[in-house]
Protein backbone atom coordinates (compact mmCIF):
# COMPACT_ATOMS: atom_id res chain seq x y z
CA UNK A 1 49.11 -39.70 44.46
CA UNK A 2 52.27 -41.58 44.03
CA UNK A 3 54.52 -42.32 40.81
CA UNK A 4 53.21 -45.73 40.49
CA UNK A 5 49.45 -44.30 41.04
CA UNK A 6 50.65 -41.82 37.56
CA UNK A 7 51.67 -44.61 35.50
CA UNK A 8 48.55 -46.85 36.41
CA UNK A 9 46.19 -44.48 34.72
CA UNK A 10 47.45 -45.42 32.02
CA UNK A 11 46.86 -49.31 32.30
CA UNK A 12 43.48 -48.93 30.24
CA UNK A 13 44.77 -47.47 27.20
CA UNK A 14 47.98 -49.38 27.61
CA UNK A 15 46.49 -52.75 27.17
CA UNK A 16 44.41 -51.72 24.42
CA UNK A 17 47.78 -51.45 22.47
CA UNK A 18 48.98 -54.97 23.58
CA UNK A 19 48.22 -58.19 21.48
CA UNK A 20 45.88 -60.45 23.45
CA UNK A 21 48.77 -62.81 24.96
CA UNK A 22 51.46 -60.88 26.45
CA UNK A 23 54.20 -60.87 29.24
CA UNK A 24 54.43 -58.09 32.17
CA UNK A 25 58.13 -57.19 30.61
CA UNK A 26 56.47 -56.36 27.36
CA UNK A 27 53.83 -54.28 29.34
CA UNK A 28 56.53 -52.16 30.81
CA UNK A 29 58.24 -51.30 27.43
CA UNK A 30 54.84 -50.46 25.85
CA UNK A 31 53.71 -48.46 29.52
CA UNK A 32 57.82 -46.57 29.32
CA UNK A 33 57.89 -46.29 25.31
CA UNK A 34 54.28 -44.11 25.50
CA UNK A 35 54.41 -42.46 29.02
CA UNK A 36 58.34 -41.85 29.04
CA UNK A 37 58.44 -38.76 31.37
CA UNK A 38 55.92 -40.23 33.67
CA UNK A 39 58.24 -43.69 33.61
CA UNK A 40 61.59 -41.57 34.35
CA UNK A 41 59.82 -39.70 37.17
CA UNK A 42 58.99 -42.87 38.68
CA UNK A 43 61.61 -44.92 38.29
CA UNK A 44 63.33 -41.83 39.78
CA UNK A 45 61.15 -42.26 43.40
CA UNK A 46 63.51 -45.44 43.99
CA UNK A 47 66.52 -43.40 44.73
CA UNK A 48 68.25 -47.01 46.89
CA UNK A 49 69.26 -49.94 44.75
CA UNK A 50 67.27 -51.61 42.02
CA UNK A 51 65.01 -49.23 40.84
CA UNK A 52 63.98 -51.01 37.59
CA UNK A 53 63.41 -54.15 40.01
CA UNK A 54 61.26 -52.26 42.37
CA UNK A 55 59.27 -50.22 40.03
CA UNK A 56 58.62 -53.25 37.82
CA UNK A 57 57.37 -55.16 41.17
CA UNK A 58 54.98 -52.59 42.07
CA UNK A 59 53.72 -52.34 38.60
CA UNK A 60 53.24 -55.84 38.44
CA UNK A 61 51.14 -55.80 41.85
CA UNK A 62 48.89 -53.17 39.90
CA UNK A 63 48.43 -55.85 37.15
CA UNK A 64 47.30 -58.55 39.58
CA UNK A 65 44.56 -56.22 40.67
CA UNK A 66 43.09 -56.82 37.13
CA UNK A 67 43.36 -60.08 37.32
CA UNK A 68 40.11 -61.45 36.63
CA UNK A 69 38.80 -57.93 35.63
CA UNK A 70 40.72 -57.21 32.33
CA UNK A 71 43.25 -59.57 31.91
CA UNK A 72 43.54 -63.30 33.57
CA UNK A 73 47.27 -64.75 34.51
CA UNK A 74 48.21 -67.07 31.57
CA UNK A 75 51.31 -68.71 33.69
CA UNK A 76 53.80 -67.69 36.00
CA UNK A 77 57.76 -67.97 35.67
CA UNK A 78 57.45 -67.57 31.84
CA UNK A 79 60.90 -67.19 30.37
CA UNK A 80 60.82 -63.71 29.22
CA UNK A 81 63.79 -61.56 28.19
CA UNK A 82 63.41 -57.81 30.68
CA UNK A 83 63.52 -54.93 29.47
CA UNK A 84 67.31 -55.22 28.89
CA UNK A 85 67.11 -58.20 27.20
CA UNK A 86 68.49 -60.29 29.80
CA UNK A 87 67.00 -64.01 30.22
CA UNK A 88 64.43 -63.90 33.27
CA UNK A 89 61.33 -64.65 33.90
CA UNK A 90 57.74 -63.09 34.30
CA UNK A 91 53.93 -63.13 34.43
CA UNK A 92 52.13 -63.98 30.60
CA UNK A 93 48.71 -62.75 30.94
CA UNK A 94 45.42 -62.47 28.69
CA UNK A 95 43.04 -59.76 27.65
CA UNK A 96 39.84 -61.07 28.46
């Protein structure tokens, strides 16, 4: 099982905790702020550049799998601030 596999078992109970509109950047906080150990250990398995980038990515490919399911996509390249409050932009999804 990898990291990312660890830290999408707890999708479920993480989006029970989100409010029904919400972006993927405030997803991660809620997913690293409850499941910090299991966060660290895989940010960790992206020893090259990035990390934050790459985990985030792969996180976010685990969120379009419950597209549909669980959530829907809202809109795409929603200004968002990350997770260090820089000015980006993200996925804002819907609990169905």
């Amino acid at each position: 099982m990898s990291q990312v596999d660890t830290l999408e078992k707890f999708f479920p109970e993480t989006l029970q905790k989100m409010e029904r509109q919400f972006t993927s950047h405030e997803f991660f906080l809620k997913l690293l702020h409850n499941h910090q150990t299991e966060y660290v250990v895989a940010l960790a398995s992206y020893s090259d550049a990035m990390p934050f980038r790459k985990l985030h990515c792969a996180l976010t490919q685990c969120l379009k799998n419950l597209d549909g399911k669980s959530i829907t996509v809202q809109q795409t390249n929603y200004s968002s601030r990350d997770i260090f409050g820089i000015a980006s932009t993200t996925t804002l999804w819907r609990k169905k």
